[in-house]
C-alpha atoms as a PDB file:
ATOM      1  CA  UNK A   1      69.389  15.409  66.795  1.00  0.00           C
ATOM      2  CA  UNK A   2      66.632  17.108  66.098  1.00  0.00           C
ATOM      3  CA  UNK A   3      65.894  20.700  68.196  1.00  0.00           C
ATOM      4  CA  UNK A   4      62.189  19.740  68.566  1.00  0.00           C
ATOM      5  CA  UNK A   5      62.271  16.171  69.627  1.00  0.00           C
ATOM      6  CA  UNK A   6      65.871  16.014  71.311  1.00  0.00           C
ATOM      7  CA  UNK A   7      65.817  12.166  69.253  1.00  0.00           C
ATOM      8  CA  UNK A   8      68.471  11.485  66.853  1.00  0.00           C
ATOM      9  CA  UNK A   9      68.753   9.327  63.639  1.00  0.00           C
ATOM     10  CA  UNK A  10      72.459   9.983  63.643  1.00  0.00           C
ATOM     11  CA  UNK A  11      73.047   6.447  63.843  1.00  0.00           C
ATOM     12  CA  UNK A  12      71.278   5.647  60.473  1.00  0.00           C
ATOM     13  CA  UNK A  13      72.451   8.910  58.760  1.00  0.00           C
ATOM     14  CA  UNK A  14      75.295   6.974  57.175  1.00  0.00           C
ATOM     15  CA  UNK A  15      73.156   4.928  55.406  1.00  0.00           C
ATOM     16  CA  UNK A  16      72.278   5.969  51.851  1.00  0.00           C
ATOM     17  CA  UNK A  17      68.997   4.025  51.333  1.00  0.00           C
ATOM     18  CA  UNK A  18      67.396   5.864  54.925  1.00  0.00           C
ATOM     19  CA  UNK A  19      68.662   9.243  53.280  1.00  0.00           C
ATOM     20  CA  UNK A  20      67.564   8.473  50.008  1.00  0.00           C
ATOM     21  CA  UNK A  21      64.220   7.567  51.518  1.00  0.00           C
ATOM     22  CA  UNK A  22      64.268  10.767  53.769  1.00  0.00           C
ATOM     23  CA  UNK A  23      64.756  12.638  50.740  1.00  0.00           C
ATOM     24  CA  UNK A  24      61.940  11.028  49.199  1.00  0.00           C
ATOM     25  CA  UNK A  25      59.372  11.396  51.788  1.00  0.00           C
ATOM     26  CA  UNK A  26      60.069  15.293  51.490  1.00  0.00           C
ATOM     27  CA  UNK A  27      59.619  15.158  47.156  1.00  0.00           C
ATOM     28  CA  UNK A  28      56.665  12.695  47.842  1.00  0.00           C
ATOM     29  CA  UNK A  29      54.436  15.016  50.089  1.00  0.00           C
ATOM     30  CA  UNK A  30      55.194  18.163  48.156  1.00  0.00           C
ATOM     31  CA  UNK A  31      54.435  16.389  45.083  1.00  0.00           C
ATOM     32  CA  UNK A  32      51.376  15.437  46.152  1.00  0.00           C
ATOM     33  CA  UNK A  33      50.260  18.789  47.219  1.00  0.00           C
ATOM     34  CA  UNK A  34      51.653  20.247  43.705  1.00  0.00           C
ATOM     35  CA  UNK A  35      49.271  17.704  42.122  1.00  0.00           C
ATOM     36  CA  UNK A  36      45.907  18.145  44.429  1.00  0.00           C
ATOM     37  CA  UNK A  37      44.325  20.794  42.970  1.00  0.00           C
ATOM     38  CA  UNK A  38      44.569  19.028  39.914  1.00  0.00           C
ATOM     39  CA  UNK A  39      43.003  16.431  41.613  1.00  0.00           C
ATOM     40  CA  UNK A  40      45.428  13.683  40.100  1.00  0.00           C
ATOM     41  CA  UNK A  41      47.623  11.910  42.626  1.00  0.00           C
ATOM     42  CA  UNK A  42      51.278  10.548  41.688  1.00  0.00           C
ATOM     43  CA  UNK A  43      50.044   6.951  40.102  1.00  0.00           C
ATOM     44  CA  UNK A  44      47.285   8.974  38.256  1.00  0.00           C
ATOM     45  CA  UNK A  45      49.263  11.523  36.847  1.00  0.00           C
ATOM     46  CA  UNK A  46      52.108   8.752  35.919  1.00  0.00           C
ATOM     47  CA  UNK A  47      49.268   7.106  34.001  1.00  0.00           C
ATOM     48  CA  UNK A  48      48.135   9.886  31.961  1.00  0.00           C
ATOM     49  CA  UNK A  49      51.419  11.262  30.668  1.00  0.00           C
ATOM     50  CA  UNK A  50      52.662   7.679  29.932  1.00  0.00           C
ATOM     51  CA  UNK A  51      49.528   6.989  28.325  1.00  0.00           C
ATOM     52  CA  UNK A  52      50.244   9.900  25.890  1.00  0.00           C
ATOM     53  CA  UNK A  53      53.476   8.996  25.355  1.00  0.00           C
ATOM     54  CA  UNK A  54      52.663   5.738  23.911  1.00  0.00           C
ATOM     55  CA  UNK A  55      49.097   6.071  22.349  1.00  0.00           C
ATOM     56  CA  UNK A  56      47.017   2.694  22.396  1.00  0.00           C
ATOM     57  CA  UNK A  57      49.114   1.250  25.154  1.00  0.00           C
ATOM     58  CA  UNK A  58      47.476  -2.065  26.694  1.00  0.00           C
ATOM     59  CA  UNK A  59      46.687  -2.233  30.339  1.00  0.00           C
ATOM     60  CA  UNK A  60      49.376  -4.655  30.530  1.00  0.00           C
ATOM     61  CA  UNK A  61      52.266  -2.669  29.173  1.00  0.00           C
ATOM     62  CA  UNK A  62      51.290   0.225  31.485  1.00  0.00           C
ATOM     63  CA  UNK A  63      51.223  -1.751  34.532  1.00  0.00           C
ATOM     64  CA  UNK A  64      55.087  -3.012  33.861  1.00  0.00           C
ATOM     65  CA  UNK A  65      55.695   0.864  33.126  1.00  0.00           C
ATOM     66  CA  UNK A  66      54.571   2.115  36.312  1.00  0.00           C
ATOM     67  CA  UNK A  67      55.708  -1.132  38.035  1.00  0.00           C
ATOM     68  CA  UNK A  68      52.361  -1.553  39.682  1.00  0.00           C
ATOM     69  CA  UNK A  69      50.267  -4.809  39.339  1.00  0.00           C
ATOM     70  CA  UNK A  70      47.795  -4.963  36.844  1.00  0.00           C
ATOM     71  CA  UNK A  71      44.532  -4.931  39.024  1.00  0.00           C
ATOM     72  CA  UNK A  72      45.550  -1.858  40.527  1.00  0.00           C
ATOM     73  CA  UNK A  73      46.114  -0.802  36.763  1.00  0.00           C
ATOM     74  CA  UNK A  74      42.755  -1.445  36.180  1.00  0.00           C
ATOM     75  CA  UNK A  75      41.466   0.868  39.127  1.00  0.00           C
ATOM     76  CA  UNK A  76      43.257   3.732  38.169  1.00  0.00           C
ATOM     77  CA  UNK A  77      42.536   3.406  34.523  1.00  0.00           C
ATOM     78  CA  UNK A  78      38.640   2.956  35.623  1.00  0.00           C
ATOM     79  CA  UNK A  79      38.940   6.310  37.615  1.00  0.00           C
ATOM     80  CA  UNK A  80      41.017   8.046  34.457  1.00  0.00           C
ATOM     81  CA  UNK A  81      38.054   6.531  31.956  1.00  0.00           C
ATOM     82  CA  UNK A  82      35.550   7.988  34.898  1.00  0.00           C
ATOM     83  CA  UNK A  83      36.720  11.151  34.786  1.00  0.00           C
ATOM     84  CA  UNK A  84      36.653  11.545  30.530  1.00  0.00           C
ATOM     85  CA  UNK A  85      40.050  11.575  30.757  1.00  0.00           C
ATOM     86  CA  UNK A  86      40.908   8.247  29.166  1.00  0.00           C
ATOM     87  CA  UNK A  87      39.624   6.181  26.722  1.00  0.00           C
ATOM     88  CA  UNK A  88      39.616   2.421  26.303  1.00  0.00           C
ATOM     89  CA  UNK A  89      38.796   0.467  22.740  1.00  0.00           C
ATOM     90  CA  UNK A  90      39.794  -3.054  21.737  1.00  0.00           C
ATOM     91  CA  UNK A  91      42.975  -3.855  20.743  1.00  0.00           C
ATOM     92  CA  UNK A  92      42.707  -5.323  17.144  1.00  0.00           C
ATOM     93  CA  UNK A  93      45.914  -7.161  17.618  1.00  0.00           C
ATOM     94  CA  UNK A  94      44.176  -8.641  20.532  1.00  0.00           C
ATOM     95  CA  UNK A  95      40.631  -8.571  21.469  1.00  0.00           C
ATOM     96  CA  UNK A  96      41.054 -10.016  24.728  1.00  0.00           C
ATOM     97  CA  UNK A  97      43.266  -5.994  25.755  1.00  0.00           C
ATOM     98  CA  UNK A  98      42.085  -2.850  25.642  1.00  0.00           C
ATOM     99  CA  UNK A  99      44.518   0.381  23.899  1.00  0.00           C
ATOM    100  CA  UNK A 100      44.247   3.287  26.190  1.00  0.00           C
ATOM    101  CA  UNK A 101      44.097   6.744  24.449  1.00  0.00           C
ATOM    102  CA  UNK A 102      43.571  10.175  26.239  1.00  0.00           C
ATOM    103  CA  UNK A 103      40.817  12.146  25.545  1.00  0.00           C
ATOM    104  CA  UNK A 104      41.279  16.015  24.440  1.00  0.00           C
ATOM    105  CA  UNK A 105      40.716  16.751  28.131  1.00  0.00           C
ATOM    106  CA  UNK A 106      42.790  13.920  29.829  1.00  0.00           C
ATOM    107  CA  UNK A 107      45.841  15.811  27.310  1.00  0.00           C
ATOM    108  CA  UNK A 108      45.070  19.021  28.345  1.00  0.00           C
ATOM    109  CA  UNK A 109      45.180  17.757  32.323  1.00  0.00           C
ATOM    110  CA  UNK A 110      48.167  15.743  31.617  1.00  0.00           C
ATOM    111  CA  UNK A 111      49.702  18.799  30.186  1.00  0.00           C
ATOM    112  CA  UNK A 112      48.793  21.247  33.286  1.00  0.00           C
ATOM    113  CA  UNK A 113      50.029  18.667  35.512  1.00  0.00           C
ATOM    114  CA  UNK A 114      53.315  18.002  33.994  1.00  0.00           C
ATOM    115  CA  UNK A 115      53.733  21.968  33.856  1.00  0.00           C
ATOM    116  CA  UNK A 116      53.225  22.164  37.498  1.00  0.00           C
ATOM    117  CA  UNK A 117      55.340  18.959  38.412  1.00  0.00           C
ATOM    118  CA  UNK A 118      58.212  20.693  36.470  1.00  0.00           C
ATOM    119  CA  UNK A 119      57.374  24.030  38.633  1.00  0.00           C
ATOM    120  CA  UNK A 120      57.523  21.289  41.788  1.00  0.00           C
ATOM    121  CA  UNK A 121      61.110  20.126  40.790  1.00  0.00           C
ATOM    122  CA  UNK A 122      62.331  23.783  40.170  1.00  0.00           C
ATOM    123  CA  UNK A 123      61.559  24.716  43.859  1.00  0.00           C
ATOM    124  CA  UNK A 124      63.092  21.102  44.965  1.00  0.00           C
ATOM    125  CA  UNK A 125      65.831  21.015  43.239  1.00  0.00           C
ATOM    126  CA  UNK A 126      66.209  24.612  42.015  1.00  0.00           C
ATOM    127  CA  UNK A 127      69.393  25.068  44.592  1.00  0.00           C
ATOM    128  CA  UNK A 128      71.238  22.514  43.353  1.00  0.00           C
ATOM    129  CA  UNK A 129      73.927  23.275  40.220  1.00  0.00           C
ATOM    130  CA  UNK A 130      73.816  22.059  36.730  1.00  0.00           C
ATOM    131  CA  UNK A 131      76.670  19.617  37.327  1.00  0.00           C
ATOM    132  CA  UNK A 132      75.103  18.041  40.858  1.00  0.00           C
ATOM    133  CA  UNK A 133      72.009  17.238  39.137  1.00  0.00           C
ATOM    134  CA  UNK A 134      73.735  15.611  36.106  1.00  0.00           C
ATOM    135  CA  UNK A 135      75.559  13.672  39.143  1.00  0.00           C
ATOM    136  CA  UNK A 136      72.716  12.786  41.072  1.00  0.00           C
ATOM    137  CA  UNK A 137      70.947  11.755  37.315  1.00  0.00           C
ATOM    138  CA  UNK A 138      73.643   9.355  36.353  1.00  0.00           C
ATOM    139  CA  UNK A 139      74.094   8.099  40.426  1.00  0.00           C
ATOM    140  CA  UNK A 140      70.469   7.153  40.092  1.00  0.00           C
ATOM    141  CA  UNK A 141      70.427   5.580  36.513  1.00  0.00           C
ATOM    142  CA  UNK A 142      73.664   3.442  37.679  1.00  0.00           C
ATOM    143  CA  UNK A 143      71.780   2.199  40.753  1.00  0.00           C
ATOM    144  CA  UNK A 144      68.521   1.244  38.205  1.00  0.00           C
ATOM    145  CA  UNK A 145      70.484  -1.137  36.300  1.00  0.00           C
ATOM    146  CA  UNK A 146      71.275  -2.739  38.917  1.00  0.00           C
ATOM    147  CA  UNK A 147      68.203  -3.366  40.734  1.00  0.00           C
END
């Protein structure tokens, strides 16, 4: 029960996926305020530092990375490209795709922003010990497999 509301979620509190998605709710909002003044949000940023991960990625391949579909690929690489931070050229493998490329400035952003979204999981998850985080890590990459 909460003290302001007098409602209670007890009933679903036994459930892992509603406290799993609590939890995330919490992460999600304060990630997107880590990110604003950066003026990336969470798809955006994913983009870029994938992007330099894997130099001359197609719009294809990032879409299954990020698990989005690829038209909404294509809007948030237009608004990366946009914004000088991205770069598109043809593939020469494949003329029909284009290999994405930051720009010196969309590295430098993606930098900044993963510097801050590391500060933004120190403050989350700062309380927590070495060992629950390695259990909450392997939890999580158990549950991947298998979805």
């Amino acid at each position: 029960m909460t003290a302001a509301t007098g409602l209670s979620d007890s009933p679903l509190r036994s459930l892992l996926g509603y406290r799993l998605r609590r939890a995330w709710i919490g992460i999600r909002a304060d990630l997107a305020e880590t990110l604003r003044p950066l003026d990336l949000r969470m798809l955006t940023y994913t983009a870029l530092v994938l992007i330099e991960a894997n130099p001359g990625l197609s719009q294809a391949r990032l879409a299954g990375l990020m698990t989005v579909e690829r038209p909404n690929v294509v809007a948030i690489v237009d608004e990366l490209a946009r914004r000088g931070l991205v770069c598109r050229r043809r593939d020469p493998g494949d003329r029909r795709a284009y290999a994405l490329d930051l720009t010196p400035r969309g590295r430098a952003l993606s930098r900044a922003a993963t510097e801050a979204v590391e500060r933004h999981e120190a403050r989350l998850f700062g309380a927590l010990s070495a060992a629950e985080r390695r259990a909450i890590d392997a939890a999580l990459e158990r549950l991947s497999e298998r979805l």
